[in-house]
Protein backbone atom coordinates (compact mmCIF):
# COMPACT_ATOMS: atom_id res chain seq x y z
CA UNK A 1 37.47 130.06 104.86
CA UNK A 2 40.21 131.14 102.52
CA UNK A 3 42.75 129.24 104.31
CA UNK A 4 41.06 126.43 104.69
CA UNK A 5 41.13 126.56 100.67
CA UNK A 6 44.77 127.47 100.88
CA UNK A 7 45.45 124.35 102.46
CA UNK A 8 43.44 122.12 100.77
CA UNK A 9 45.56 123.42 97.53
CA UNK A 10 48.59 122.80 99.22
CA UNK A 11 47.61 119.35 100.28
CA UNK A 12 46.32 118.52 96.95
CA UNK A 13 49.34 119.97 95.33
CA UNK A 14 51.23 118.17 97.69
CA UNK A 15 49.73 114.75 97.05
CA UNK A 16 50.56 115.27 93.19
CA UNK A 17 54.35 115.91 94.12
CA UNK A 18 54.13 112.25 95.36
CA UNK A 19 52.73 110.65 92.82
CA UNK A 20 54.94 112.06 90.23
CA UNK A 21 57.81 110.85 92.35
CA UNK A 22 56.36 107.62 92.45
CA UNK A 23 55.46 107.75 89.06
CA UNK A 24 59.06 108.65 88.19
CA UNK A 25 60.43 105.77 90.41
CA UNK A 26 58.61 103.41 88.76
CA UNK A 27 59.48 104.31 85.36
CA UNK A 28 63.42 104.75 86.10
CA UNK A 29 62.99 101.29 87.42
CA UNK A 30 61.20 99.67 84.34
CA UNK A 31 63.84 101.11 81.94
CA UNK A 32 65.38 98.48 80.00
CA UNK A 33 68.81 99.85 78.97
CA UNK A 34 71.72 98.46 80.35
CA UNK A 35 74.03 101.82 80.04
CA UNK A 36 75.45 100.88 83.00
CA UNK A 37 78.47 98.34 83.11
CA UNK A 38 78.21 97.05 86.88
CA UNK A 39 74.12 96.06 86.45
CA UNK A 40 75.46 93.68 83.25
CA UNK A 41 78.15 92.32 85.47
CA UNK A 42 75.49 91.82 88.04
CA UNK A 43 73.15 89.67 86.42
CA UNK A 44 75.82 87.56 84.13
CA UNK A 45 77.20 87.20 87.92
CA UNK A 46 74.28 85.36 88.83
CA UNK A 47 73.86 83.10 86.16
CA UNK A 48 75.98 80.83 87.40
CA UNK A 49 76.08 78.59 90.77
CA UNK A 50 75.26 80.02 94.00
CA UNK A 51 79.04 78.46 94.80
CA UNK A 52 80.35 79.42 91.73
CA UNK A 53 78.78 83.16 92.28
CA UNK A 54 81.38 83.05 95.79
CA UNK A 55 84.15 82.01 94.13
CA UNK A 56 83.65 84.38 90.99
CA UNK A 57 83.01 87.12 93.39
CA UNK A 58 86.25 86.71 95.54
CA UNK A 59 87.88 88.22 92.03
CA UNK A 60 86.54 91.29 92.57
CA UNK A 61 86.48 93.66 94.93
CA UNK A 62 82.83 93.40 96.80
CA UNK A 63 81.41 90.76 99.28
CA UNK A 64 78.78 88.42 97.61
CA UNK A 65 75.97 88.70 99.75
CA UNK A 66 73.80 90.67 96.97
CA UNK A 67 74.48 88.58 94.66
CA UNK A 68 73.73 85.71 96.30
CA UNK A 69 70.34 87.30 97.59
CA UNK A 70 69.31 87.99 94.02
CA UNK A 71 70.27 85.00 92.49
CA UNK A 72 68.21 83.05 95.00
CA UNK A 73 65.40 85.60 93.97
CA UNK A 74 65.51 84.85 90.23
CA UNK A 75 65.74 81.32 91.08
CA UNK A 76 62.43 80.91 93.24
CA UNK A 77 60.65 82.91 90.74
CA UNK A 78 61.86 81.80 87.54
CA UNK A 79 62.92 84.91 86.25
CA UNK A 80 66.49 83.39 85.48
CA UNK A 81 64.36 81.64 82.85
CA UNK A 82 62.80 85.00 81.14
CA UNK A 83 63.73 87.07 78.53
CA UNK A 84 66.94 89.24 79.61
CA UNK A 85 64.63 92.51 79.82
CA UNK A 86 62.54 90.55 82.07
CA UNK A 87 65.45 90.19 83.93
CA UNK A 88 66.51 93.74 83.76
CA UNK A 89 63.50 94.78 85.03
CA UNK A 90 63.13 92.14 88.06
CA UNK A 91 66.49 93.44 89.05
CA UNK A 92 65.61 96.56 89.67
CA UNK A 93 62.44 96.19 91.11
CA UNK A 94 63.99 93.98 93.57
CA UNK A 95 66.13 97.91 94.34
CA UNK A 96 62.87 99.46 94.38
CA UNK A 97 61.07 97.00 97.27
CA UNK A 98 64.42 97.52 99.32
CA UNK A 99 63.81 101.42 98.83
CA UNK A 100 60.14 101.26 100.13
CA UNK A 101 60.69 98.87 102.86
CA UNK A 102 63.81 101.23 103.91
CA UNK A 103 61.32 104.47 103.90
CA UNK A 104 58.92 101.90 105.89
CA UNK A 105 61.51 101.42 108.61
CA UNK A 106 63.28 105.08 109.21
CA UNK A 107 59.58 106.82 108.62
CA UNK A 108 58.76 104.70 111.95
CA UNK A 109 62.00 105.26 113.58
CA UNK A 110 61.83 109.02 112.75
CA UNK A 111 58.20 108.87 114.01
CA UNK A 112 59.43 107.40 117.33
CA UNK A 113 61.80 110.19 117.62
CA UNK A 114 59.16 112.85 116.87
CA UNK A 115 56.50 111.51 118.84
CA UNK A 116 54.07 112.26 116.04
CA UNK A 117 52.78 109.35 113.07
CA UNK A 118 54.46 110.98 110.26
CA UNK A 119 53.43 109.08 106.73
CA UNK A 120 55.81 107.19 104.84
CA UNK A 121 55.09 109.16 101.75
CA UNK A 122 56.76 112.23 103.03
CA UNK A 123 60.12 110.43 102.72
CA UNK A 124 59.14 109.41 99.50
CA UNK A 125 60.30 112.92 98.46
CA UNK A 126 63.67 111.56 99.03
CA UNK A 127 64.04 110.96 95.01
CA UNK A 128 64.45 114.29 94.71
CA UNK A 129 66.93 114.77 96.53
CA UNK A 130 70.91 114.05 95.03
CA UNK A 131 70.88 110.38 93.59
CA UNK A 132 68.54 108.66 95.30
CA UNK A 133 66.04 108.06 92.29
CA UNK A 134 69.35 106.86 90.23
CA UNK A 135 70.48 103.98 93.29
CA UNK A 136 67.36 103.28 95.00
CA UNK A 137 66.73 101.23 91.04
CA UNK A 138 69.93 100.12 90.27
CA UNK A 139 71.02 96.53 89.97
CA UNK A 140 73.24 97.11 92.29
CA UNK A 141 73.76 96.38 95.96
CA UNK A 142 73.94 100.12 97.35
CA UNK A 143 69.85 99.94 98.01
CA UNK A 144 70.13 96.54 99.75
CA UNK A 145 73.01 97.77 101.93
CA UNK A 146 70.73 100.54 102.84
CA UNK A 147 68.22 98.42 104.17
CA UNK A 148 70.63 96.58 106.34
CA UNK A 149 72.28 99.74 107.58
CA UNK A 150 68.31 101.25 108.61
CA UNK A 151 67.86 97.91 109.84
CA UNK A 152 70.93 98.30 112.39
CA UNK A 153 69.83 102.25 113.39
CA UNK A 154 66.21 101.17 114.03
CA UNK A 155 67.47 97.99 116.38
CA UNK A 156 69.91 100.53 118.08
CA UNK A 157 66.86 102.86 118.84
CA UNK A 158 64.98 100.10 120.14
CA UNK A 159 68.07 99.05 122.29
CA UNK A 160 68.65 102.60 123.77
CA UNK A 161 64.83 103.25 124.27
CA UNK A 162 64.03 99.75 125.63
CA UNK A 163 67.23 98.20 127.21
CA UNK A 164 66.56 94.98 125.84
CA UNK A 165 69.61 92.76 124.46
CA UNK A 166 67.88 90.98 121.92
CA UNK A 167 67.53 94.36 120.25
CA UNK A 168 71.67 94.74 120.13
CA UNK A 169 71.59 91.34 118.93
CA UNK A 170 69.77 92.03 115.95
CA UNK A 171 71.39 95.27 115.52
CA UNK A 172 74.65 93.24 114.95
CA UNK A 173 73.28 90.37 112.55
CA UNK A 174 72.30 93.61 110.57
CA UNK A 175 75.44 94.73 110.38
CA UNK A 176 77.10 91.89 109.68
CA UNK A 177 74.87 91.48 107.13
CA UNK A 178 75.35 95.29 105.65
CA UNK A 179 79.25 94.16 106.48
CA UNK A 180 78.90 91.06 103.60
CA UNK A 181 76.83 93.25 101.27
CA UNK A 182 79.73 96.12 100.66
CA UNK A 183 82.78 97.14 102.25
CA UNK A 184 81.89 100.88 102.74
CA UNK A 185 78.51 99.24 104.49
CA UNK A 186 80.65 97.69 106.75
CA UNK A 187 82.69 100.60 107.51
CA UNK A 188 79.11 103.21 108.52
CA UNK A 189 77.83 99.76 110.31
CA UNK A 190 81.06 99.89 112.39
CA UNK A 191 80.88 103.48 113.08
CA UNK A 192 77.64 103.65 113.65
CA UNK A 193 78.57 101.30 117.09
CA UNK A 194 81.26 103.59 117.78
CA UNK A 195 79.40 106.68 117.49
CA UNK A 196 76.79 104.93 120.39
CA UNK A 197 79.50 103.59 122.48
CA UNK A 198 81.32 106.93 122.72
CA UNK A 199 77.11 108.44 123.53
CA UNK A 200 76.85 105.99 126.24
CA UNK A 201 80.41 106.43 127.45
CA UNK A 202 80.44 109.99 128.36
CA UNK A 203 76.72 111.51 128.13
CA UNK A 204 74.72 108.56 129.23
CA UNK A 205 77.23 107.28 131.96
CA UNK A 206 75.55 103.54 131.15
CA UNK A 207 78.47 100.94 131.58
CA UNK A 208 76.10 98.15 130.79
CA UNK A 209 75.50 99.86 127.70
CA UNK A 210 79.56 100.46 126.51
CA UNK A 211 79.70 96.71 127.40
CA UNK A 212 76.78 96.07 124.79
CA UNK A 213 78.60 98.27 122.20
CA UNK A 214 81.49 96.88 122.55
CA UNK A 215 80.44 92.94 122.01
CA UNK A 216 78.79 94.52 119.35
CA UNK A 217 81.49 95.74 117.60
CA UNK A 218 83.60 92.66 118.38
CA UNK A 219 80.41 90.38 117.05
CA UNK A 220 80.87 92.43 114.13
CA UNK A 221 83.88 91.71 113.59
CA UNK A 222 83.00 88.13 114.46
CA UNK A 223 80.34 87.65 111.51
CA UNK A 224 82.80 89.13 108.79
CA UNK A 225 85.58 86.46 109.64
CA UNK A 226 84.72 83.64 107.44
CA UNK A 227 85.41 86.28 104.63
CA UNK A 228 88.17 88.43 106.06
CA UNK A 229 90.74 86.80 104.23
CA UNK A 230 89.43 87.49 101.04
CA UNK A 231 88.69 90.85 101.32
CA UNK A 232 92.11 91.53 102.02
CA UNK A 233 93.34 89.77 99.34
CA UNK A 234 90.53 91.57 97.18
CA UNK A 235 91.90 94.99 98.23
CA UNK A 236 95.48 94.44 98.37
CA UNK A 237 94.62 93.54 94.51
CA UNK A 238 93.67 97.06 93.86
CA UNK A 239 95.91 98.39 90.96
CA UNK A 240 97.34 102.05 90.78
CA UNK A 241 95.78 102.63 87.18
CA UNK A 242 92.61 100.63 88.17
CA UNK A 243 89.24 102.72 87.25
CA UNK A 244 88.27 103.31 90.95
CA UNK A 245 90.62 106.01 90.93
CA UNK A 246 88.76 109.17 90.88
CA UNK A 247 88.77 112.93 90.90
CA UNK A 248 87.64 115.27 92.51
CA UNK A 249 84.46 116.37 90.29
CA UNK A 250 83.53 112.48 91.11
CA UNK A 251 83.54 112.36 94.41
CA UNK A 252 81.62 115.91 94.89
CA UNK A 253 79.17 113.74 92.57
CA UNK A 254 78.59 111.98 96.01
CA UNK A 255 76.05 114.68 97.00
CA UNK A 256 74.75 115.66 94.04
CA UNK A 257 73.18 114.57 90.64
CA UNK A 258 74.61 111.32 88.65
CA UNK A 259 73.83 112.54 84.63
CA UNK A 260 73.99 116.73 85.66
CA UNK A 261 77.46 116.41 84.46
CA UNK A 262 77.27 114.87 80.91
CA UNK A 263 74.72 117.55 80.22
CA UNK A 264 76.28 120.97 81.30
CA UNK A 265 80.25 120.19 82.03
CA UNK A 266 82.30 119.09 84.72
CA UNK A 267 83.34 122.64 86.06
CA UNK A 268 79.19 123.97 85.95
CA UNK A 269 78.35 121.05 87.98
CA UNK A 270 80.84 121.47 90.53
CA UNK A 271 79.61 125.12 91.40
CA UNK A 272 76.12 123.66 91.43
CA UNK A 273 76.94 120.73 93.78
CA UNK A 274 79.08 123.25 96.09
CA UNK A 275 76.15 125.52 95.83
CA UNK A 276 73.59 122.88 97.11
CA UNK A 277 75.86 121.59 99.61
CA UNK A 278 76.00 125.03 101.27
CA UNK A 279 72.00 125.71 100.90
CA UNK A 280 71.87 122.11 102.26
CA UNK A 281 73.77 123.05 105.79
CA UNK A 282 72.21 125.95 105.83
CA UNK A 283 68.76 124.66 106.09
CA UNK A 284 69.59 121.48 108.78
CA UNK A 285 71.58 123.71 110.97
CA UNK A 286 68.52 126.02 110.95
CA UNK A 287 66.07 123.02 111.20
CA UNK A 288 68.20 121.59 113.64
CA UNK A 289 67.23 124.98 116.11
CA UNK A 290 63.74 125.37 114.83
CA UNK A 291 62.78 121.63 115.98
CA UNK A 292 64.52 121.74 119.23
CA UNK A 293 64.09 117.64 119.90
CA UNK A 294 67.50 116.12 121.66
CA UNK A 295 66.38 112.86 120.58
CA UNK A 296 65.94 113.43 116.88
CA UNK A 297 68.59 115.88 116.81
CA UNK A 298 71.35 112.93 118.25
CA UNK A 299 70.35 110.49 115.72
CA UNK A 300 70.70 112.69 113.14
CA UNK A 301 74.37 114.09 114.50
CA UNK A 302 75.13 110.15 114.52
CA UNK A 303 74.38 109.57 111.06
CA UNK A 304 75.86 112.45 109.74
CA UNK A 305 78.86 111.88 111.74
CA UNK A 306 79.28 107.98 110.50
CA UNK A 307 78.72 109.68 107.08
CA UNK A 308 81.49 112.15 107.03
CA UNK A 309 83.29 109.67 108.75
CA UNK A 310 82.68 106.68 106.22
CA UNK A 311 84.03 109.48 103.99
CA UNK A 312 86.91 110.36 105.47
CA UNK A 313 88.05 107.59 106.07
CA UNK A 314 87.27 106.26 102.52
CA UNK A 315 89.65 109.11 101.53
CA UNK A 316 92.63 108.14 103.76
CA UNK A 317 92.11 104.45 102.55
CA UNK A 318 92.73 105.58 99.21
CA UNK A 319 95.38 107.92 99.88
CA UNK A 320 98.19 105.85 102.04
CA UNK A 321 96.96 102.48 100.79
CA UNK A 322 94.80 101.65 97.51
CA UNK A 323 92.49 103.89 95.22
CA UNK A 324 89.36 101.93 96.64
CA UNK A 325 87.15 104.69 97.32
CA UNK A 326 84.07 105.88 95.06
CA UNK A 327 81.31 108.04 95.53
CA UNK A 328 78.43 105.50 95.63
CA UNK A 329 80.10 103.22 98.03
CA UNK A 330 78.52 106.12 100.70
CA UNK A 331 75.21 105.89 99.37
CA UNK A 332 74.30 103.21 102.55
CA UNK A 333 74.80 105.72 105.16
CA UNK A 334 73.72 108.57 102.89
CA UNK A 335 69.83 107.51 102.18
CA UNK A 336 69.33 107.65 105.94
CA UNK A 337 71.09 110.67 106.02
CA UNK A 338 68.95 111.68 103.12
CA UNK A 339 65.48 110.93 105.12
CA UNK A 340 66.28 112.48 108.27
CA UNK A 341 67.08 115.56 106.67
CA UNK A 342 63.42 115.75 105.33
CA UNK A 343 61.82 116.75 108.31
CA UNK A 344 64.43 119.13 108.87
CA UNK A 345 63.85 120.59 105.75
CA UNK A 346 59.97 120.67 106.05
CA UNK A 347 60.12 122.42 109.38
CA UNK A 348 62.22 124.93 107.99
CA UNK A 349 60.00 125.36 104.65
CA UNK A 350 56.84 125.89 107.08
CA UNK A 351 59.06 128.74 109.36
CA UNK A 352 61.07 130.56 106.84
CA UNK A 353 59.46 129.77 103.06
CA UNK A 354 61.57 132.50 101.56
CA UNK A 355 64.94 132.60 99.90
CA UNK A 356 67.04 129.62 100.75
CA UNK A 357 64.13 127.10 100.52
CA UNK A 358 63.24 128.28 97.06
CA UNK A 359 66.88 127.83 96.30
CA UNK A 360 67.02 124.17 97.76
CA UNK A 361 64.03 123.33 95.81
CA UNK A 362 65.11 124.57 92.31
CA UNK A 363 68.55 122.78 92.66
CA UNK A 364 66.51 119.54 93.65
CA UNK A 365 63.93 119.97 90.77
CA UNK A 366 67.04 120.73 88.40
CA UNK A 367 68.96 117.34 89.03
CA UNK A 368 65.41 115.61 89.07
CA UNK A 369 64.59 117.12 85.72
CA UNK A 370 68.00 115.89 83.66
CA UNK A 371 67.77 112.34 85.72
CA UNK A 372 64.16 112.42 83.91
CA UNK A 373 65.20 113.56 80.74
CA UNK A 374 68.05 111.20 80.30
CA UNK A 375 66.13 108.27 81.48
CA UNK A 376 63.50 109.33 78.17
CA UNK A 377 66.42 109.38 76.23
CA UNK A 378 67.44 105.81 77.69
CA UNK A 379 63.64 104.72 76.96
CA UNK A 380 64.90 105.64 73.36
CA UNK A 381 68.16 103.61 73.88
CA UNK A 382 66.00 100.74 74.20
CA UNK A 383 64.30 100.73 71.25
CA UNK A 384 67.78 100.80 69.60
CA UNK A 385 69.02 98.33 71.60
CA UNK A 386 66.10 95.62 70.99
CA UNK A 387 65.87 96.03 67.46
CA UNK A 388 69.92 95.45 67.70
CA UNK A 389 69.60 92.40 69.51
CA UNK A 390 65.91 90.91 67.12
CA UNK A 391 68.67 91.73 63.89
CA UNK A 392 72.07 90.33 65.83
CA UNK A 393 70.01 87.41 66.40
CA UNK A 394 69.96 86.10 62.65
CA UNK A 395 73.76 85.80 62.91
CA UNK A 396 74.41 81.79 63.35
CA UNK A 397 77.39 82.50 65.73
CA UNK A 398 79.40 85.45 65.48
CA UNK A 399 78.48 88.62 66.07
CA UNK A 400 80.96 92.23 65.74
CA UNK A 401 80.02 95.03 67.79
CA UNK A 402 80.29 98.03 66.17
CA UNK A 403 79.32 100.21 69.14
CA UNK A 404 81.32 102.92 71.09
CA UNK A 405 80.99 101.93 74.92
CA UNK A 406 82.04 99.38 76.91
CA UNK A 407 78.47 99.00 78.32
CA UNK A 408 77.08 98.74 74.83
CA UNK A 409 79.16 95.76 73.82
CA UNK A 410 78.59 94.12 77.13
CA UNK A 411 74.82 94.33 76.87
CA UNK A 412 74.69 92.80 73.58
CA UNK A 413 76.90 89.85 74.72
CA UNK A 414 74.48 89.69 77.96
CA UNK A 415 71.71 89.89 75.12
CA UNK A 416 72.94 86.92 72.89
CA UNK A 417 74.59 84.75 75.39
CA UNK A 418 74.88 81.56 72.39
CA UNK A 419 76.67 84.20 70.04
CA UNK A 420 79.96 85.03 69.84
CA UNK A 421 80.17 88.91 70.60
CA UNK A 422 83.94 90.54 68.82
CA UNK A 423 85.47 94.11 69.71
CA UNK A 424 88.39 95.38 69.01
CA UNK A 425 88.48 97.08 72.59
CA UNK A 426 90.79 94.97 73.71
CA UNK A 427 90.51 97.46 76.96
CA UNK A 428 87.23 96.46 78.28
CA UNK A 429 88.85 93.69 79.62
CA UNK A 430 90.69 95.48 82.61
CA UNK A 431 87.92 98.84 82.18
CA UNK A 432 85.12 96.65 83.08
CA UNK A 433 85.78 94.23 86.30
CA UNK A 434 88.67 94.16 88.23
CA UNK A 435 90.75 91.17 86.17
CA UNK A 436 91.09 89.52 82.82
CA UNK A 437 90.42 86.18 84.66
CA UNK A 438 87.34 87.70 86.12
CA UNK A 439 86.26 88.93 82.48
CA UNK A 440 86.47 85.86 80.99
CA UNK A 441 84.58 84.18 83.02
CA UNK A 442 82.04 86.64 83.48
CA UNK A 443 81.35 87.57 79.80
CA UNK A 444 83.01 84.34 78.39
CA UNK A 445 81.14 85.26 74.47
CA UNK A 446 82.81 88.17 74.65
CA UNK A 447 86.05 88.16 72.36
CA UNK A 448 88.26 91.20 72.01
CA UNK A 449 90.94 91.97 69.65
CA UNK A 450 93.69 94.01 69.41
């Protein structure tokens, strides 16, 4: 009797864990500050033609895809006509439905694996782990990219359990599409082929299948063509003193929390991050042995390997040729990552609830708690920032920013798109996108001084 109590406390204190995360979701989502500079490039990006939007985009250094996807989602809808905190908002609900239909899609592939329904809330507990609740919202394409990469795993699965070509078929349009959604996308979609051809090259023995791979790849390839040229051009444009250069601290950022810094230092969070990386290991490699399935186990070994792999390579990229490698441009591969590692992580809670879970769990709760508390402090932000815009908007056609960020400025001039919006930061220019050309016709009410 007592531990059928037990459990119906756990369960219930389970099911409150998910609706706070949900809760939390929804309300990073629905924030209306623009702190960040790429979400204002974003949706002045769409504002113009879908062509136009192309063209724009080939100045800078991501495919267009995204854009082009929510640009023909504000158009059906009308949101392009709304108020630009409806707009704000639409944006990143349009990250949140690509989150939830992602958790849809590797909660049944994981379920496959497992041979057990496992519900699609359980990955929900994904936001708590390092940066998911921060990209899964933004107005960005990272969460979209996502989608297509799960998209591509699933169709694999369904290829290597079934043996039926359409299956690599749509596994490729997937990754072509992940391919003309973000470079780094492109990169995990290519190595997630690899990873399968070398499987089916020397521990499946299945020629038919290395054949299948290997059109894959090539088809691939194939898809990305029409846009090759750019992207080369894009990255060759890649300047030295560009912002995408970044240090270390940043790219450890990859697996941990995206505001932890600003509140307790660079050097703190690093030992932090290190210190959840190791818990992190610790607790797959022991979940790995606890749940003892070949099948689960090899997807997750592929994942992480086109992970650290998508990394690495990033790295060498950026080394011998151009500082194009960032953190977030990992996040694709990483949110799978992410949700496999769940039911790692639960087996190894129900085994061994002691030390090193307890440790996992207050470094998760930690990151989730300053996320939470600066998106409050955004909430205020907001407040600031409308009354900003309701006073700005008496000026007949000039407005001077007095404000101290580049992100600031470009949200008012994103804000009042009929004013004239002056800085003296002449900067912003080359801080913000990755030309002047690009700026000025991005933000073209934006005019800087020196």
């Amino acid at each position: 009797m007592h531990s059928v109590v037990h459990n119906k406390k756990r369960s219930s204190l389970f099911k409150l864990l998910l609706i706070v995360c949900i809760i939390l979701l929804l309300t990073w989502s629905l924030r209306l500050n623009l702190a960040n500079t790429d979400e204002t490039y974003s949706l002045e990006l769409i504002k113009h033609s879908f062509w136009d939007v192309i063209q724009l985009d080939a100045l800078d250094v991501h495919p267009p895809l995204y854009y082009l996807v929510l640009k023909l989602l504000f158009k059906v809808t009308f949101i392009s006509h709304c108020s630009p905190f409806i707009q704000i908002v639409a944006g990143r609900l349009f990250s949140v439905g690509c989150f939830f239909l992602t958790i849809l899609i590797l909660n049944s592939l994981i379920s496959s694996l497992l041979n057990r329904h496992t519900s699609p809330f359980v990955l929900v507990l994904t936001l708590l782990m390092p940066s998911v609740l921060w990209y899964s919202t933004n107005i960005r394409m990272y969460a979209l990219a996502a989608l297509f990469i799960s998209c591509e795993l699933f169709f694999i699965y369904q290829f290597e359990t079934i043996g039926n070509y359409s299956f690599i078929i749509c596994a490729t349009i997937f990754a072509g599409a992940a391919a003309w959604t973000h470079y780094f996308a492109a990169v995990s979609a290519g190595l997630l082929f690899m990873v399968f051809w070398f499987y089916a090259l020397f521990h499946s023995h299945c020629f038919k299948k290395v054949w299948a791979y290997t059109i894959a790849g090539i088809g691939l390839i194939v898809l990305f063509i029409p846009w090759l040229t750019i992207a080369y051009s894009q990255l060759k444009s890649v300047h030295g003193n560009y912002w995408i250069k970044n240090s270390l601290y940043d790219y450890i950022g990859t697996f941990y929390y995206v505001h932890l810094a600003d509140v307790v230092g660079l050097h703190v969070f690093s030992i932090l991050a290190v210190l959840f990386l190791i818990v992190l290991a610790f607790v797959l490699t022991r979940g790995i042995k606890l749940l003892n399935n070949s099948a689960f186990n090899l997807y997750f070994m592929a994942i992480s390997g086109t992970m650290l792999g998508t990394i690495g390579l990033g790295f060498l990229i950026s080394i011998l040729m151009r500082p194009i490698f960032v953190p977030r441009y990992v996040y694709p591969i990483f949110f799978p990552f992410i949700c496999f590692s769940v039911p790692l992580i639960t087996l190894y809670f129900q085994q061994q609830p002691k030390f090193n879970g307890k440790v996992l769990i207050a470094l998760a709760a930690l990151g989730v708690l300053t996320n939470t508390v600066k998106g409050v402090h955004g909430l205020k932000e907001d407040i600031t920032a409308v009354r900003t815009v309701n006073i700005d908007k008496s000026f007949k056609a000039t407005v001077k920013c007095n404000r101290d960020t580049d992100a600031q400025t470009l949200f008012l001039a994103y804000c009042l798109p009929k004013h004239r919006i002056t800085t003296t930061q002449y900067k912003i220019r080359t801080r913000t996108v990755q030309s002047e050309k690009l700026f000025d016709e991005t933000f073209p009410n934006v005019v800087t001084h020196k």
